[in-house]
C-alpha atoms as a PDB file:
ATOM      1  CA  UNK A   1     116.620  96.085 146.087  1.00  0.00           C
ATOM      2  CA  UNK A   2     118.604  99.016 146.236  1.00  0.00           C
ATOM      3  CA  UNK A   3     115.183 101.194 146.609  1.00  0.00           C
ATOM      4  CA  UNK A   4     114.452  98.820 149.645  1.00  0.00           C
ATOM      5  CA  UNK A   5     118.052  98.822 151.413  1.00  0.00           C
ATOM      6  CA  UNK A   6     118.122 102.522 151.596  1.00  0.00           C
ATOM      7  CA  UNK A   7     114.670 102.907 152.861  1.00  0.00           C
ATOM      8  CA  UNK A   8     115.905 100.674 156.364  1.00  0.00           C
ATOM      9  CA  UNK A   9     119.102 102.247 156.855  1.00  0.00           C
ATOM     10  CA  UNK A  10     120.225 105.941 156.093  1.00  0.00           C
ATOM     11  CA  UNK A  11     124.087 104.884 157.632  1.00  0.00           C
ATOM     12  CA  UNK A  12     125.169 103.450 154.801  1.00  0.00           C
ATOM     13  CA  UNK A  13     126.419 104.109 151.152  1.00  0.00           C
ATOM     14  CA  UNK A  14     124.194 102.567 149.087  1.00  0.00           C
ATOM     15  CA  UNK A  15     125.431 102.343 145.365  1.00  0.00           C
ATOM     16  CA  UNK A  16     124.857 100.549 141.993  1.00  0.00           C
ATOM     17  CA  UNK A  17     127.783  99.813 139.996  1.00  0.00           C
ATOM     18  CA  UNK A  18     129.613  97.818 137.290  1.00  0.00           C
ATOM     19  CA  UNK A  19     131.226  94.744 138.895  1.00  0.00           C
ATOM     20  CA  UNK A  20     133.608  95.090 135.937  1.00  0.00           C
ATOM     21  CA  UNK A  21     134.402  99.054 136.619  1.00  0.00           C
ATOM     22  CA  UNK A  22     134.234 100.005 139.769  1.00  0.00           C
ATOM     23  CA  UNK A  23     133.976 103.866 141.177  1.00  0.00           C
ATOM     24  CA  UNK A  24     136.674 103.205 144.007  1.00  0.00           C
ATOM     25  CA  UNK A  25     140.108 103.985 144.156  1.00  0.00           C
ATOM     26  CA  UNK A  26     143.144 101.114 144.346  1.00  0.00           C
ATOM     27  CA  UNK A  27     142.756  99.330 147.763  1.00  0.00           C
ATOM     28  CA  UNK A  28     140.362 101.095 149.746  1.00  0.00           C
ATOM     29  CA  UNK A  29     138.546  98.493 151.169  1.00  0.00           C
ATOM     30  CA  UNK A  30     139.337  95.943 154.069  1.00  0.00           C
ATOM     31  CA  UNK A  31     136.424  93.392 152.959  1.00  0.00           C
ATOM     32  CA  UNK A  32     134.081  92.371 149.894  1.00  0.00           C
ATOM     33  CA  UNK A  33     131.354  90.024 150.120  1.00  0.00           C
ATOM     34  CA  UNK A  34     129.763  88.490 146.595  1.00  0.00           C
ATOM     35  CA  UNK A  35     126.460  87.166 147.509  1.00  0.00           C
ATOM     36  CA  UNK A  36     124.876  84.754 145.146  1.00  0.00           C
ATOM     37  CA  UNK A  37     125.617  86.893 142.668  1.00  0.00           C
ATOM     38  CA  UNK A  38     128.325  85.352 140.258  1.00  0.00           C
ATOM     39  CA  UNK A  39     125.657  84.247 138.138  1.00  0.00           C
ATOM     40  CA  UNK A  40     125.133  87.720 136.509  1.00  0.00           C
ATOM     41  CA  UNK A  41     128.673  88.290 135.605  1.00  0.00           C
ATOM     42  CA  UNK A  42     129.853  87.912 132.381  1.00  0.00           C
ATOM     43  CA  UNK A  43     133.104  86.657 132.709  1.00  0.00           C
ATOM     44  CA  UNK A  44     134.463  85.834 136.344  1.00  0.00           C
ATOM     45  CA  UNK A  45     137.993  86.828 135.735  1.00  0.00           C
ATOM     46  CA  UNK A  46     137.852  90.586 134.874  1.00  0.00           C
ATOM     47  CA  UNK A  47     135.272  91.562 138.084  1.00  0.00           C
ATOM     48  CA  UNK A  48     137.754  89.187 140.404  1.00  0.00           C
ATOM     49  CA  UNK A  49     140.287  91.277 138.940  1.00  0.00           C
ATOM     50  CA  UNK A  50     138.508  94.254 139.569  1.00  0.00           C
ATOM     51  CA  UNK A  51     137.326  93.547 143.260  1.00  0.00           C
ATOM     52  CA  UNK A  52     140.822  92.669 144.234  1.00  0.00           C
ATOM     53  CA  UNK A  53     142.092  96.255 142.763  1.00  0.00           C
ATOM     54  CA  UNK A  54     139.576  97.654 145.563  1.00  0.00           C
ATOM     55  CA  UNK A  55     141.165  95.563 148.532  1.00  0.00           C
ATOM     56  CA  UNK A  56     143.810  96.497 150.717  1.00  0.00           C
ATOM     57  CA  UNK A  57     144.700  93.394 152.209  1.00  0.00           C
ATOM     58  CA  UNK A  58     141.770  92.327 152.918  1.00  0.00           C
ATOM     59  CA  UNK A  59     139.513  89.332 152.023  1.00  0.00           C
ATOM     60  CA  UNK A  60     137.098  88.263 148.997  1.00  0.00           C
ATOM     61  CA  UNK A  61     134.223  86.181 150.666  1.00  0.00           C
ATOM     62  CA  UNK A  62     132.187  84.380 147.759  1.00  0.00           C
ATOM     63  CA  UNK A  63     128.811  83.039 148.231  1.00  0.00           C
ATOM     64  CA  UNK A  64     127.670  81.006 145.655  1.00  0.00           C
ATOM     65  CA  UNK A  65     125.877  77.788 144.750  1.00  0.00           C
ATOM     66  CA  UNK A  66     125.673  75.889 141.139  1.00  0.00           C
ATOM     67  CA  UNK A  67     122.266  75.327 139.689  1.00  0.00           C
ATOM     68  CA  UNK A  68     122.003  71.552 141.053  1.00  0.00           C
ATOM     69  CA  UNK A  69     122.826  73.303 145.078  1.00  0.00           C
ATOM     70  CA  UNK A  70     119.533  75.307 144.219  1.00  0.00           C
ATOM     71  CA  UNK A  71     117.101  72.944 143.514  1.00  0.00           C
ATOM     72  CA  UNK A  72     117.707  71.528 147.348  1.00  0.00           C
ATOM     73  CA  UNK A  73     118.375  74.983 148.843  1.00  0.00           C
ATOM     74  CA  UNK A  74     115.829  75.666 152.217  1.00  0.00           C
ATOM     75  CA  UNK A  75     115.658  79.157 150.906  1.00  0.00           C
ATOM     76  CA  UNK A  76     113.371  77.215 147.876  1.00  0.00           C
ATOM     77  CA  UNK A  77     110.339  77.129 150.701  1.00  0.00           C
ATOM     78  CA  UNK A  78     110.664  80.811 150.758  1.00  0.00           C
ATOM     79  CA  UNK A  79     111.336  82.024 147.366  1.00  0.00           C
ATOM     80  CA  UNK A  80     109.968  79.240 145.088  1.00  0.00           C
ATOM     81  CA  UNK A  81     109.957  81.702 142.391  1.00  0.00           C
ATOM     82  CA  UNK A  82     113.323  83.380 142.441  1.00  0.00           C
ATOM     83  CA  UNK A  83     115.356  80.177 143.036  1.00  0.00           C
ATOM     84  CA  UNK A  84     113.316  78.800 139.834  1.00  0.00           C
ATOM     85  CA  UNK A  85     114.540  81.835 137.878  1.00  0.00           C
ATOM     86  CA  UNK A  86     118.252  80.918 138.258  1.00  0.00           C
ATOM     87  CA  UNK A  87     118.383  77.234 138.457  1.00  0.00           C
END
């Protein structure tokens, strides 16, 4: 994915890194967005911890959906095969 994103746009800072150790310094950023993505961490409460060391009053938008959300998601007609994978 990461491959993909920087081959449409050279403007940003694309990086890989460790929800649970992250290579910023404390309160540097104004936003974070968690995109269906909760579902690969290991435990929630150290990489909330984490992202909230990185924010400087900003805010912590979670997207997210439980299994059950997935099997009725319209993004199913598009990725039959991904949405199976996490459900």
């Amino acid at each position: 994915m990461i491959k993909k994103a920087k081959g449409k746009s050279s403007t940003i800072d694309w990086e890989v890194a460790d929800v649970n150790k992250l290579p910023y310094e404390n309160n540097v950023f104004e936003g974070v967005t968690c995109t269906l993505a909760i579902h690969h961490f290991n435990e929630l409460l150290p990489a909330f911890k984490e992202v909230f060391r990185v924010l400087d009053k900003g805010r912590f938008v979670i997207f997210t959906s439980s299994p059950e959300q997935m099997k009725n998601y319209w993004l199913k007609e598009y990725f039959p095969d991904a949405i199976e994978k996490i459900c």
